[in-house]
PDB file of N, CA and C in Angstrom:
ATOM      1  N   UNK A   1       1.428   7.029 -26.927  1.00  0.00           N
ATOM      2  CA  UNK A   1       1.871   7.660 -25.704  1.00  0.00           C
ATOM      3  C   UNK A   1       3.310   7.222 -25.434  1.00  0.00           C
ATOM      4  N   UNK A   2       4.367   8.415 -25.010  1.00  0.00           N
ATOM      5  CA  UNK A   2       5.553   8.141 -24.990  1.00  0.00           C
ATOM      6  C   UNK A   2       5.756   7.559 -23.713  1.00  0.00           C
ATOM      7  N   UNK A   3       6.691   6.835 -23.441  1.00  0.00           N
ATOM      8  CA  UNK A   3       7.525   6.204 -21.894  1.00  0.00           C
ATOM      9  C   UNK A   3       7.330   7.460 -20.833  1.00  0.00           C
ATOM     10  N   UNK A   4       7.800   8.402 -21.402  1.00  0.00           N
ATOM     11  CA  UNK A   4       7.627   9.806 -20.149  1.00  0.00           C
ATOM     12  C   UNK A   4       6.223  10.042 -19.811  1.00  0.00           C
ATOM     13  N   UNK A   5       5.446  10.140 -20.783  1.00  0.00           N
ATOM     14  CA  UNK A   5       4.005  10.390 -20.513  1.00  0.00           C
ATOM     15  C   UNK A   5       3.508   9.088 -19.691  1.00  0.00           C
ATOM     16  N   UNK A   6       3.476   8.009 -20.122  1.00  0.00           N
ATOM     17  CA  UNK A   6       2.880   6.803 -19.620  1.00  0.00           C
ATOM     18  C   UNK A   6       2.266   7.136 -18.187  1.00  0.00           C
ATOM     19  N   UNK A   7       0.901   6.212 -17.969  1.00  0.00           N
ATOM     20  CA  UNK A   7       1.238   6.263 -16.388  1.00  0.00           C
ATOM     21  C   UNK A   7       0.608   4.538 -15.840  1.00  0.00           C
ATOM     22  N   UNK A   8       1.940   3.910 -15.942  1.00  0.00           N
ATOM     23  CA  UNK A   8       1.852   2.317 -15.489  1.00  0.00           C
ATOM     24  C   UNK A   8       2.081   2.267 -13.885  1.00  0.00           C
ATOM     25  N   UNK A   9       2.277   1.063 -13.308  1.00  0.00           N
ATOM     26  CA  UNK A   9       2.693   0.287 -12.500  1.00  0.00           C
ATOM     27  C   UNK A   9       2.704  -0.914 -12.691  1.00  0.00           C
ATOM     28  N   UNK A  10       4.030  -1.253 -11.888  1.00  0.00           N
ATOM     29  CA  UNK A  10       4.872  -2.547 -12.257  1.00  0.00           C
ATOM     30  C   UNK A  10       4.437  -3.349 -10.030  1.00  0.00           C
ATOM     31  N   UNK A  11       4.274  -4.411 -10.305  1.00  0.00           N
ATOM     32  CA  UNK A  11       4.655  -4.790  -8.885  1.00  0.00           C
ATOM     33  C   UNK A  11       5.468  -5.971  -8.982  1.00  0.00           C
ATOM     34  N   UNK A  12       5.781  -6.221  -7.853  1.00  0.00           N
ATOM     35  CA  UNK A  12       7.110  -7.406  -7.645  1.00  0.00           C
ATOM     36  C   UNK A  12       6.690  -8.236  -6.173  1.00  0.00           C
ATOM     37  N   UNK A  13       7.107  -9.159  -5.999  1.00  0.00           N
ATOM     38  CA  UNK A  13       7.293  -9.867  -4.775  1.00  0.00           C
ATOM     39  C   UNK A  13       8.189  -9.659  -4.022  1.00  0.00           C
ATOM     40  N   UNK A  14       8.218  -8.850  -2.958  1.00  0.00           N
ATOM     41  CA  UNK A  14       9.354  -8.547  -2.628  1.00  0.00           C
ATOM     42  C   UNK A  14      10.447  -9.538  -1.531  1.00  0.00           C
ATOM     43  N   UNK A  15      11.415  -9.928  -1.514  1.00  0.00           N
ATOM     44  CA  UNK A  15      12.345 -11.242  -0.566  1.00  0.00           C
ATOM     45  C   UNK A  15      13.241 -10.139   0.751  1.00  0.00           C
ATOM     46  N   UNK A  16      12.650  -8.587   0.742  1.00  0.00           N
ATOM     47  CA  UNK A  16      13.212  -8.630   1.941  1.00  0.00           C
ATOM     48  C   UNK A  16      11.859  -8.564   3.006  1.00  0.00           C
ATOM     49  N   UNK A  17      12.392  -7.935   4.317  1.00  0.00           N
ATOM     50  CA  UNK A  17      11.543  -8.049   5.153  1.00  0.00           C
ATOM     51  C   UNK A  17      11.130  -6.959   5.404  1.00  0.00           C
ATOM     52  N   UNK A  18       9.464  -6.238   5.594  1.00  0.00           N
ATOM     53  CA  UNK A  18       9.332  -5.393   6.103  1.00  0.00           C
ATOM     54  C   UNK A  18       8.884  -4.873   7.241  1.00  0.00           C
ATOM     55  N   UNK A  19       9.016  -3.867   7.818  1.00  0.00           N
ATOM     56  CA  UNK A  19       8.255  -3.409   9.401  1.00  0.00           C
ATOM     57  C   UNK A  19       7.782  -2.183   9.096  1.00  0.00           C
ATOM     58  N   UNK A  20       6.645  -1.949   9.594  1.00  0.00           N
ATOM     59  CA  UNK A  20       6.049  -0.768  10.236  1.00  0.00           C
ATOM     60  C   UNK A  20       5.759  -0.501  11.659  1.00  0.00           C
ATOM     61  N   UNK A  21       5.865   0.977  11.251  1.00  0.00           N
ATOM     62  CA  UNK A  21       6.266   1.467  12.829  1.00  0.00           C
ATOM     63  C   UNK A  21       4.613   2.636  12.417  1.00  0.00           C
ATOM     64  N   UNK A  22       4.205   2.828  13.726  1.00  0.00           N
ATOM     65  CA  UNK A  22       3.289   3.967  13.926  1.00  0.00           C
ATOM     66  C   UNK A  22       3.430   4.937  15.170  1.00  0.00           C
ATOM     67  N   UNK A  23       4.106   5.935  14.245  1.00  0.00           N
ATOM     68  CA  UNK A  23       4.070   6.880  15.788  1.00  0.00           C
ATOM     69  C   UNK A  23       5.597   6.373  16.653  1.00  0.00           C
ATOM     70  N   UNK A  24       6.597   5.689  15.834  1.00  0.00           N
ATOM     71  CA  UNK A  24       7.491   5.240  16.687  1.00  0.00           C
ATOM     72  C   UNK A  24       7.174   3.691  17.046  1.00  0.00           C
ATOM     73  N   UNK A  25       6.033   3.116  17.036  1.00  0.00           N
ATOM     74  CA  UNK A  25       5.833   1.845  17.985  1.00  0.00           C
ATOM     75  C   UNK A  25       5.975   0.953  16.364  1.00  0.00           C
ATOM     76  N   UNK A  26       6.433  -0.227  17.220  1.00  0.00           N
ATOM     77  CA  UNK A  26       6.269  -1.624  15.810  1.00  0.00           C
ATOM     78  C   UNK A  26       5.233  -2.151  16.021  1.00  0.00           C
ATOM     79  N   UNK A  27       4.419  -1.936  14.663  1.00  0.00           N
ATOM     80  CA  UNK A  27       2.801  -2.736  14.965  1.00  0.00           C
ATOM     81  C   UNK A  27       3.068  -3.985  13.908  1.00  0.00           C
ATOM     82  N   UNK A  28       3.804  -4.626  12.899  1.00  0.00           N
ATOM     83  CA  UNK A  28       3.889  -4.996  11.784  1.00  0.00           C
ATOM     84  C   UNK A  28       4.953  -5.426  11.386  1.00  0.00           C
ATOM     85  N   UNK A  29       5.271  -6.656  10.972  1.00  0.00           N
ATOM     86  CA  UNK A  29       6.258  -7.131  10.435  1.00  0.00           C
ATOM     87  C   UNK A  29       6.310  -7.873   8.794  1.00  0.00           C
ATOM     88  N   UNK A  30       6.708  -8.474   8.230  1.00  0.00           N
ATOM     89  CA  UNK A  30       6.293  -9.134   6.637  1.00  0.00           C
ATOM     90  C   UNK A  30       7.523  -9.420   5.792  1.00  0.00           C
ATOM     91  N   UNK A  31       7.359 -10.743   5.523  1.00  0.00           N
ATOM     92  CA  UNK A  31       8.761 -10.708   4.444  1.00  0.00           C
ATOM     93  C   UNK A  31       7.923 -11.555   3.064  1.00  0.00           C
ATOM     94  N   UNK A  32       6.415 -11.172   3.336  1.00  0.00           N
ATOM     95  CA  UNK A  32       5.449 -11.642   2.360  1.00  0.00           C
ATOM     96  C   UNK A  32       5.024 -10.172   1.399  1.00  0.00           C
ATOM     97  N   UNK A  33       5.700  -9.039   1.121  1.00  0.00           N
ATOM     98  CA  UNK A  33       5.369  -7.867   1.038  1.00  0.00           C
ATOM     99  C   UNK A  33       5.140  -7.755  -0.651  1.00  0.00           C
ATOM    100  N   UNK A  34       4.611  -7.091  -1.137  1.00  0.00           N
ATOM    101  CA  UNK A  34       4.633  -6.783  -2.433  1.00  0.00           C
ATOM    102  C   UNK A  34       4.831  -5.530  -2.557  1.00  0.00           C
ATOM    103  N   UNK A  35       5.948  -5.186  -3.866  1.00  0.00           N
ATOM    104  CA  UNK A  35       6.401  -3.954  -3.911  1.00  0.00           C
ATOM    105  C   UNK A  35       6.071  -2.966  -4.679  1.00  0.00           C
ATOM    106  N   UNK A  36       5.007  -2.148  -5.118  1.00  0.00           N
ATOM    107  CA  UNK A  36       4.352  -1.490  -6.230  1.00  0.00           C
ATOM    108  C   UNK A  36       4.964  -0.143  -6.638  1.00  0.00           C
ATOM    109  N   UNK A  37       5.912  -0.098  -8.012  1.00  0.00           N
ATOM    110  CA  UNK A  37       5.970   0.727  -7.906  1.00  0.00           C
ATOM    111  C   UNK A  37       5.308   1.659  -9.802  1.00  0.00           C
ATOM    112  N   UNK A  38       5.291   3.258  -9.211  1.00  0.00           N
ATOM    113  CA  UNK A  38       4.273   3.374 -10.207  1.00  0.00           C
ATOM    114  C   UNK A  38       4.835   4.811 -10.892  1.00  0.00           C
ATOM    115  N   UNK A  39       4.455   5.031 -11.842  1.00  0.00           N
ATOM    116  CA  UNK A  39       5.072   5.890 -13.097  1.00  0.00           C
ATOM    117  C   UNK A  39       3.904   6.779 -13.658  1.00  0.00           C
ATOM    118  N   UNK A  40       4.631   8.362 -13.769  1.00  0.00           N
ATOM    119  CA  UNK A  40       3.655   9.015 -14.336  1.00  0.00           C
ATOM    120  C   UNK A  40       3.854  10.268 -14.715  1.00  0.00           C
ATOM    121  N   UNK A  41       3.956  10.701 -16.243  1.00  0.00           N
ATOM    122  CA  UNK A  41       4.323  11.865 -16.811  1.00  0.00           C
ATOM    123  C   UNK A  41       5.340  12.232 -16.344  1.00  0.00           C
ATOM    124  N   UNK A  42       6.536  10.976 -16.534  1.00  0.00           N
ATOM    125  CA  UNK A  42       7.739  11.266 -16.565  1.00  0.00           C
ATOM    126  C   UNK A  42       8.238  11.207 -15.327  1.00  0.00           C
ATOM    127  N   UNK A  43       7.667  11.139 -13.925  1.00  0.00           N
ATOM    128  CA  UNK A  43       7.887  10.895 -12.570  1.00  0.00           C
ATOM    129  C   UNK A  43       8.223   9.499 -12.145  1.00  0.00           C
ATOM    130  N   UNK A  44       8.721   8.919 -11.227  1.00  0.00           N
ATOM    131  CA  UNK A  44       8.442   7.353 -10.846  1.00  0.00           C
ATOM    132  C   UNK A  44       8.602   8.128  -9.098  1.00  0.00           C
ATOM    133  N   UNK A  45       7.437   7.535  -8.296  1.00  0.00           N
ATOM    134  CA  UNK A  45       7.164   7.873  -7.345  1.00  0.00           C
ATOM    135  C   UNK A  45       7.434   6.921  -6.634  1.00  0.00           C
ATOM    136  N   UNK A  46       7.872   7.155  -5.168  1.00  0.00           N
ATOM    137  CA  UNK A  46       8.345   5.945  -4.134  1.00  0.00           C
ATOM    138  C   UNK A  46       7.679   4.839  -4.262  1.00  0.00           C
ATOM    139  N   UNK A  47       8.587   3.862  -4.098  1.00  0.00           N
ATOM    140  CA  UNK A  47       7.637   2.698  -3.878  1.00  0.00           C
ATOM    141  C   UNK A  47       6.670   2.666  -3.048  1.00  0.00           C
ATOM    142  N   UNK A  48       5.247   1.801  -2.868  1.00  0.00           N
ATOM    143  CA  UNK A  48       4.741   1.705  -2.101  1.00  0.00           C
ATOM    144  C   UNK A  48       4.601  -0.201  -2.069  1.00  0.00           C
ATOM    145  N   UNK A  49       4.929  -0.401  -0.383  1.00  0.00           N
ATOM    146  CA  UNK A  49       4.688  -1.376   0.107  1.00  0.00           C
ATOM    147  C   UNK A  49       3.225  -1.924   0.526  1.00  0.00           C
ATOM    148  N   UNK A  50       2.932  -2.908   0.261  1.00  0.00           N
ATOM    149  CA  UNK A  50       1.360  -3.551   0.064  1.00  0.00           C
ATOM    150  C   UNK A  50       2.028  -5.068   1.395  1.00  0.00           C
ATOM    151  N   UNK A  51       1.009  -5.081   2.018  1.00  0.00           N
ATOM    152  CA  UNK A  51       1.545  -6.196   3.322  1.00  0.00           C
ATOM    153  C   UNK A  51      -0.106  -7.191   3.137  1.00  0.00           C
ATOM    154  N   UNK A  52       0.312  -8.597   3.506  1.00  0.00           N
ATOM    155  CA  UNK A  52      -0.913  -9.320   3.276  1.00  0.00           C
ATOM    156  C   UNK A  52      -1.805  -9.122   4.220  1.00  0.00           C
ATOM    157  N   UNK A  53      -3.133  -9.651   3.746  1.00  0.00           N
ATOM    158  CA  UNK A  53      -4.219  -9.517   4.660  1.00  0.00           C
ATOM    159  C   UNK A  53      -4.408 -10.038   5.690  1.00  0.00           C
ATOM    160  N   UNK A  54      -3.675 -10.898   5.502  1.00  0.00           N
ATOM    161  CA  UNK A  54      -3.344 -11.852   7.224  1.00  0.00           C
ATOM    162  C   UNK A  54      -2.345 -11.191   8.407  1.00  0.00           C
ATOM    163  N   UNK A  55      -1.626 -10.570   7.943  1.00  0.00           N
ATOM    164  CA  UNK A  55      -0.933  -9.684   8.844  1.00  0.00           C
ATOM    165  C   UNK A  55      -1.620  -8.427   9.015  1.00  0.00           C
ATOM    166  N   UNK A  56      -2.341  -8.103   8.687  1.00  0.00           N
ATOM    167  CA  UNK A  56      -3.309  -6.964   8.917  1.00  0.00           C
ATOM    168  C   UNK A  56      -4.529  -7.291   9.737  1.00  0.00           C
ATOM    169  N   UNK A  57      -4.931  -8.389   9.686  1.00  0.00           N
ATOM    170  CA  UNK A  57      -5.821  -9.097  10.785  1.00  0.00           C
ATOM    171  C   UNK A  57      -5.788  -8.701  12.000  1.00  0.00           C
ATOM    172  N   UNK A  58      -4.125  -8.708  12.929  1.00  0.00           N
ATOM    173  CA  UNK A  58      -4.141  -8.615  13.231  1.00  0.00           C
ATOM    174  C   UNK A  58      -4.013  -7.157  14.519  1.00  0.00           C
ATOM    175  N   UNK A  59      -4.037  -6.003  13.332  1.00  0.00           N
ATOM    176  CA  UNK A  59      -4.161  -4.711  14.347  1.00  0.00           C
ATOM    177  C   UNK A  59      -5.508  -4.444  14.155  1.00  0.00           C
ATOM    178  N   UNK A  60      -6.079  -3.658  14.879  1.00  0.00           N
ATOM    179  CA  UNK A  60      -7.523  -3.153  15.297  1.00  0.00           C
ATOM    180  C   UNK A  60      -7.708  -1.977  14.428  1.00  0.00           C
ATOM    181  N   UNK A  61      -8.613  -2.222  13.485  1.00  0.00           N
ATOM    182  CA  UNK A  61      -8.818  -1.318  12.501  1.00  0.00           C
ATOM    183  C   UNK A  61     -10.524  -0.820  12.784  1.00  0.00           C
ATOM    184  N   UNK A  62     -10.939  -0.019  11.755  1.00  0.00           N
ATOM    185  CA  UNK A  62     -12.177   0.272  11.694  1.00  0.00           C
ATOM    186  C   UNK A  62     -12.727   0.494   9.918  1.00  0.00           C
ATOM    187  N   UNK A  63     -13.536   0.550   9.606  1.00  0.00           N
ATOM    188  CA  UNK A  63     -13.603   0.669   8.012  1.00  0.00           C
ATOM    189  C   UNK A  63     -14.161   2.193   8.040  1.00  0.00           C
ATOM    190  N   UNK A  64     -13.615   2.608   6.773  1.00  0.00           N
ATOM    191  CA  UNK A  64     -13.775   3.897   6.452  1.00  0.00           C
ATOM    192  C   UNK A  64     -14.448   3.733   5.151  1.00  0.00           C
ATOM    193  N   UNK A  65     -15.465   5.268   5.422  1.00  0.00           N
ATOM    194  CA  UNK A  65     -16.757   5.065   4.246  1.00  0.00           C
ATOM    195  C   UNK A  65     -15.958   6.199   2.899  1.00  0.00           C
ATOM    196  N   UNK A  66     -14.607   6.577   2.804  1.00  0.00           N
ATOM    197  CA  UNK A  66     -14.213   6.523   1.777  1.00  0.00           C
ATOM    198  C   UNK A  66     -13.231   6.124   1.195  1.00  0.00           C
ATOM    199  N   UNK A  67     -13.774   6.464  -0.450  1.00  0.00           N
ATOM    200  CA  UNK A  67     -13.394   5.307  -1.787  1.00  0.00           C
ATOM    201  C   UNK A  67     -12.926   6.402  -2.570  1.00  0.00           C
ATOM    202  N   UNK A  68     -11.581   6.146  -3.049  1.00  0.00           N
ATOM    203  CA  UNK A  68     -11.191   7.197  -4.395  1.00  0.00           C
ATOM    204  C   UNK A  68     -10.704   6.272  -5.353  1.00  0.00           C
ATOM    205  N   UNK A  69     -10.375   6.677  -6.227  1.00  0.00           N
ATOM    206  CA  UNK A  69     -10.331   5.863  -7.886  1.00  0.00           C
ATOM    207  C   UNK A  69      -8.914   6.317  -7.702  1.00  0.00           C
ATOM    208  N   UNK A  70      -8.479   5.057  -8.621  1.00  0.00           N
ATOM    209  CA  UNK A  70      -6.816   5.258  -9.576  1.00  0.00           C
ATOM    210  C   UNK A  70      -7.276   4.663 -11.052  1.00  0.00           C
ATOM    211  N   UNK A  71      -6.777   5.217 -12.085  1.00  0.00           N
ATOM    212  CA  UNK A  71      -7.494   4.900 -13.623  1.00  0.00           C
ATOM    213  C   UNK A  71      -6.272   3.578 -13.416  1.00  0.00           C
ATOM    214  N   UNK A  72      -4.647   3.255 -12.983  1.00  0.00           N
ATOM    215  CA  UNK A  72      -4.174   2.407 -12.813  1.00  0.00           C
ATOM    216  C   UNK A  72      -3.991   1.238 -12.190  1.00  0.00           C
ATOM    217  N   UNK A  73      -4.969   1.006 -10.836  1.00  0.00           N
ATOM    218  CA  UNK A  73      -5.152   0.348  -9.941  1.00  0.00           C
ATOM    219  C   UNK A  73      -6.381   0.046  -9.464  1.00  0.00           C
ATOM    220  N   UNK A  74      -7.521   0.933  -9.342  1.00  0.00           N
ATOM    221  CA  UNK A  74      -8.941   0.777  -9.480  1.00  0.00           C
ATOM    222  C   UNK A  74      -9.602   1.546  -7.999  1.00  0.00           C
ATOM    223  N   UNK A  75     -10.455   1.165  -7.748  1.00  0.00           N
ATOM    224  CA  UNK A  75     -10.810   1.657  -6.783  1.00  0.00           C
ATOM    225  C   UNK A  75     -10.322   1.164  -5.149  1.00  0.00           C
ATOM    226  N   UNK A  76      -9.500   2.207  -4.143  1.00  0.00           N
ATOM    227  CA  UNK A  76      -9.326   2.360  -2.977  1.00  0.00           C
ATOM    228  C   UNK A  76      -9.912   2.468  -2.057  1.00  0.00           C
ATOM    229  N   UNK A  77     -10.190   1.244  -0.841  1.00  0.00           N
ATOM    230  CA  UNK A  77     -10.884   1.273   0.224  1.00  0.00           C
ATOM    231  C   UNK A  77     -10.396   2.049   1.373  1.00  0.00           C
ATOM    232  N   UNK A  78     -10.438   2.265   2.770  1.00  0.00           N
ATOM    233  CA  UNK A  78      -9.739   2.745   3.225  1.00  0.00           C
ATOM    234  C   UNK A  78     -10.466   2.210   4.682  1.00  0.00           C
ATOM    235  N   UNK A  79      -9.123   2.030   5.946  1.00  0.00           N
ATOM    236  CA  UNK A  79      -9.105   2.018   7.329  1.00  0.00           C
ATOM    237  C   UNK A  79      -8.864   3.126   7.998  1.00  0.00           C
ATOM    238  N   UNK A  80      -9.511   3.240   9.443  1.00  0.00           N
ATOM    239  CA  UNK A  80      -8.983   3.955  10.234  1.00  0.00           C
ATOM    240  C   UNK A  80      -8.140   2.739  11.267  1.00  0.00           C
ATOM    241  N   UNK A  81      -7.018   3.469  11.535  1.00  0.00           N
ATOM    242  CA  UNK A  81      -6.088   2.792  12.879  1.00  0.00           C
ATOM    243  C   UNK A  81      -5.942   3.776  14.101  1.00  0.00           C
ATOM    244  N   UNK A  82      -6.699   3.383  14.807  1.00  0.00           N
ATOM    245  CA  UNK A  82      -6.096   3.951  16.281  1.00  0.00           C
ATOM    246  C   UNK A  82      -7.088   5.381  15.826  1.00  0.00           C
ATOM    247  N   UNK A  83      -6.787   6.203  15.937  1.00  0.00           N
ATOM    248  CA  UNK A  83      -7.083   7.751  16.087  1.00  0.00           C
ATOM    249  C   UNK A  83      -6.880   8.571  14.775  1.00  0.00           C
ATOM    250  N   UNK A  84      -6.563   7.498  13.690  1.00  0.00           N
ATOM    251  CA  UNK A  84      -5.827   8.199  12.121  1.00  0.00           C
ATOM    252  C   UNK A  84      -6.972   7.787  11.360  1.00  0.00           C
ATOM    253  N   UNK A  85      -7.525   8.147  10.490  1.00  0.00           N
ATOM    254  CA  UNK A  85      -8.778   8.170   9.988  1.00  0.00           C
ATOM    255  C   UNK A  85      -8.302   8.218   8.467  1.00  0.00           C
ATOM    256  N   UNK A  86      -9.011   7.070   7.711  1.00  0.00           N
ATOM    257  CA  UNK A  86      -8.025   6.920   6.159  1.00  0.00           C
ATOM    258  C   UNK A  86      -6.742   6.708   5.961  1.00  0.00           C
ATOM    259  N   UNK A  87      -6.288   5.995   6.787  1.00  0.00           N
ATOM    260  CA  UNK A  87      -4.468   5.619   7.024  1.00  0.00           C
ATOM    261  C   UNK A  87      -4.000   4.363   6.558  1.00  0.00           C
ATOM    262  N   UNK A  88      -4.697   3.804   6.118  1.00  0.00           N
ATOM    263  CA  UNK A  88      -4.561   2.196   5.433  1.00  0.00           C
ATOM    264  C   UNK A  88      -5.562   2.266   4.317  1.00  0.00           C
ATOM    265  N   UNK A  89      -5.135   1.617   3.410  1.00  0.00           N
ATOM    266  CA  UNK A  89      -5.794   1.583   2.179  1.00  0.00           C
ATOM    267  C   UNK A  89      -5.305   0.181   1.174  1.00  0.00           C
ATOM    268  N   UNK A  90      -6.777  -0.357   0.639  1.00  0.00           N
ATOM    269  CA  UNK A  90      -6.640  -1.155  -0.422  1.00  0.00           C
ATOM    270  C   UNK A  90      -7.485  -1.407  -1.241  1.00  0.00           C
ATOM    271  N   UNK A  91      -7.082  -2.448  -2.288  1.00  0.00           N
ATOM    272  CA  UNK A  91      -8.223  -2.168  -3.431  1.00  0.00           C
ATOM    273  C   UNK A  91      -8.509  -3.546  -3.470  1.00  0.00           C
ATOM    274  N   UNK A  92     -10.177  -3.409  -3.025  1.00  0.00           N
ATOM    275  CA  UNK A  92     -10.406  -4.901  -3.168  1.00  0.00           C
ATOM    276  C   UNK A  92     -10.744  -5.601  -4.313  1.00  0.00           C
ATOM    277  N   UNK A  93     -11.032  -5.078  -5.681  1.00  0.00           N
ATOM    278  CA  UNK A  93     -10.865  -5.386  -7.018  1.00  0.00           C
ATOM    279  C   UNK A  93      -9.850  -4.484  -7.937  1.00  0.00           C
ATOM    280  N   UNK A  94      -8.505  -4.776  -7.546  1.00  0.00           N
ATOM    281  CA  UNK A  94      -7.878  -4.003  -8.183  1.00  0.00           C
ATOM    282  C   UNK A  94      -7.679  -4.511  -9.727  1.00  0.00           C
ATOM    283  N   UNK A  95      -7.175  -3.437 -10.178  1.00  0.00           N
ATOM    284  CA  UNK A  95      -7.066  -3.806 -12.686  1.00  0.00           C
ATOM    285  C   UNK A  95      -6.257  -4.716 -12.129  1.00  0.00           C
ATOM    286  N   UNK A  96      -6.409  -5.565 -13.272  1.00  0.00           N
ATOM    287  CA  UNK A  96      -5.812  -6.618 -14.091  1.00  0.00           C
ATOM    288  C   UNK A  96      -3.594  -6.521 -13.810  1.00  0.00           C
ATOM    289  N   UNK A  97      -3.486  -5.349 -14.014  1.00  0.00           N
ATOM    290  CA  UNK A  97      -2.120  -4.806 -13.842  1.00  0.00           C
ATOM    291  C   UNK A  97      -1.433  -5.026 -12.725  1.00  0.00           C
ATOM    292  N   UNK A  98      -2.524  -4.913 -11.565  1.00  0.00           N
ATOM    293  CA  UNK A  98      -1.569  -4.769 -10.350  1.00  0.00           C
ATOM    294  C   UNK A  98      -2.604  -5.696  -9.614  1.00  0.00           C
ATOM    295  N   UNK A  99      -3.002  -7.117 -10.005  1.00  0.00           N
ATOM    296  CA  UNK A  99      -3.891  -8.013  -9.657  1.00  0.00           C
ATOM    297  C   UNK A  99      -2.965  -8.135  -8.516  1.00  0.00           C
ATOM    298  N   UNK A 100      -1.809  -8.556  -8.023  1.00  0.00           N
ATOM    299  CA  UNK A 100      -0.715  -8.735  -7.314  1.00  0.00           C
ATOM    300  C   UNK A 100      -0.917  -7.887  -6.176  1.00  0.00           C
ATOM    301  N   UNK A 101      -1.477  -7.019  -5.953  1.00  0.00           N
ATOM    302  CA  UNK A 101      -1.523  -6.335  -5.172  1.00  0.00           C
ATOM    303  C   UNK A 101      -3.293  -6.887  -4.271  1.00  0.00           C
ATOM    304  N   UNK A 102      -4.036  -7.365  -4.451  1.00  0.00           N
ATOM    305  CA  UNK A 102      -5.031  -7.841  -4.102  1.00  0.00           C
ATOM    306  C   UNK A 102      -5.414  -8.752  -2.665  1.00  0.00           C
ATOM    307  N   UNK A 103      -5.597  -8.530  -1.969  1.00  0.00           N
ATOM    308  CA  UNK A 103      -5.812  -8.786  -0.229  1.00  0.00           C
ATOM    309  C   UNK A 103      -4.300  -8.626   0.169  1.00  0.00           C
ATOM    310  N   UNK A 104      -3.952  -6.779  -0.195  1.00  0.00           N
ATOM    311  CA  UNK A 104      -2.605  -6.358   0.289  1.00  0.00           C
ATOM    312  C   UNK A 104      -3.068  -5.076   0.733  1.00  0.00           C
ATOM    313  N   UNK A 105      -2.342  -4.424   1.936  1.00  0.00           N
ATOM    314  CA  UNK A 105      -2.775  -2.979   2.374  1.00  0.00           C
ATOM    315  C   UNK A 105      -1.547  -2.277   2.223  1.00  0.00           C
ATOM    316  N   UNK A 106      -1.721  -0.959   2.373  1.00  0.00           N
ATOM    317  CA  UNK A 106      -0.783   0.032   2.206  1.00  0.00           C
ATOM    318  C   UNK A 106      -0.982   0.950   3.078  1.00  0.00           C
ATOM    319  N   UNK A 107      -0.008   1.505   4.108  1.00  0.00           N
ATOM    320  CA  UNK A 107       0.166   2.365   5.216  1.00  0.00           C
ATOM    321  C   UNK A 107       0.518   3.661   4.822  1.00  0.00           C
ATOM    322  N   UNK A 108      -0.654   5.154   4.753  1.00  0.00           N
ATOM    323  CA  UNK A 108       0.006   6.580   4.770  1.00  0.00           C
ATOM    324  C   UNK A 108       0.662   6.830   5.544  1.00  0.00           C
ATOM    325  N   UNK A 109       2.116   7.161   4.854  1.00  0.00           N
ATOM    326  CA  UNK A 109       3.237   7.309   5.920  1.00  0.00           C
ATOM    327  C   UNK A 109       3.087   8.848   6.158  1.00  0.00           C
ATOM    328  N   UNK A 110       2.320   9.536   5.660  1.00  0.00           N
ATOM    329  CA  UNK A 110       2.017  10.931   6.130  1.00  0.00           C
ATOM    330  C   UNK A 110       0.898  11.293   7.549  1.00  0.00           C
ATOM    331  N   UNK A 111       0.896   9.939   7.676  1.00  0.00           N
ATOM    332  CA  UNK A 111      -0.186   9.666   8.890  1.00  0.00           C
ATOM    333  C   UNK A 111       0.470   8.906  10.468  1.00  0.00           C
ATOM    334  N   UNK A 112       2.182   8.977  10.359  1.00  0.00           N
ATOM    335  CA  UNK A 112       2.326   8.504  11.403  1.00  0.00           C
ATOM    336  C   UNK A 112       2.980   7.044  11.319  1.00  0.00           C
ATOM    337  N   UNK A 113       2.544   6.614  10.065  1.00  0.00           N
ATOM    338  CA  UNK A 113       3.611   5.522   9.539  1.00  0.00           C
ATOM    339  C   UNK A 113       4.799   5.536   9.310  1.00  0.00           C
ATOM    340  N   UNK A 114       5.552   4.720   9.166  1.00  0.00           N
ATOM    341  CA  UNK A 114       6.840   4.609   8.299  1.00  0.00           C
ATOM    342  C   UNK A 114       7.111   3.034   8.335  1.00  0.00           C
ATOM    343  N   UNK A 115       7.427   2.689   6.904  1.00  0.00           N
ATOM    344  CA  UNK A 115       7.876   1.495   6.734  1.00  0.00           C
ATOM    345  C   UNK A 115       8.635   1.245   5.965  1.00  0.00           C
ATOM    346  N   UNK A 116       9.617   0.695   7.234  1.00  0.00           N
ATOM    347  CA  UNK A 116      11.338   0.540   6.599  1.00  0.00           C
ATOM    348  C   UNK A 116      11.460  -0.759   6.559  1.00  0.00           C
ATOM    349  N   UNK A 117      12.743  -1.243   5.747  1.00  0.00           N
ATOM    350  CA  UNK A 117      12.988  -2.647   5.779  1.00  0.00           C
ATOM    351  C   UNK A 117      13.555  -3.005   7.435  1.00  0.00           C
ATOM    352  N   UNK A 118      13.314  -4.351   7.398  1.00  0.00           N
ATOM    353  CA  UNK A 118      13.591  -4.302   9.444  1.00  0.00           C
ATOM    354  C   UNK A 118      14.790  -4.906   8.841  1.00  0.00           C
ATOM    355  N   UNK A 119      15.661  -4.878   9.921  1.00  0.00           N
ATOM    356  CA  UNK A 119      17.137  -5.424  10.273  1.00  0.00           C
ATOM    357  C   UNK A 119      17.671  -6.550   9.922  1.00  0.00           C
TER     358      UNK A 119
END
């Protein structure tokens, strides 16, 4: 399989700081972030930011009863926040590849998120 075809992910530790915002409001801060980013048939798609589980403690979540697969990352849990239903997501046995990513969440920014580096 060629480099274009491939479909990996690489993650990193990331040393800046991040924030999320929902809806405009700051729920989230992190300069503990891990940075995943992932490759596929020739694409490399935005990074996605993964924030620890301890900073996630602290917003009011709910658990969501679905689970979808990545053949690169493994299987995806998912939260509801507030009124957004499947808007946080993680993998609590993620592959071997992106072990790094493991008691880390990830915010759909198509849900009202956005997470930028803070100031």
């Amino acid at each position: 399989m060629s480099e274009s075809t491939a479909h990996y992910a690489r993650t990193e530790t990331s040393d800046l700081r991040y924030r999320v915002l929902f809806n405009g409001e700051p729920i989230l801060e992190s300069n503990q972030a891990v940075k995943l980013d992932e490759h596929y048939d020739g694409r490399d798609f935005a990074p996605v930011i993964y924030f620890p589980e301890s900073q996630i403690a602290t917003l009011v979540t709910s658990k969501s009863d679905r689970v979808t697969h990545c053949p690169i990352k493994g299987d995806a849990a998912y939260l509801n926040f507030r009124e957004t239903a499947n808007s946080i997501w993680f993998y609590p046995e993620p592959l071997e590849q992106v072990a790094q990513i493991r008691n880390h969440y990830a915010f759909d920014q198509s849900k009202g998120f956005l997470v930028e580096v803070a100031d």
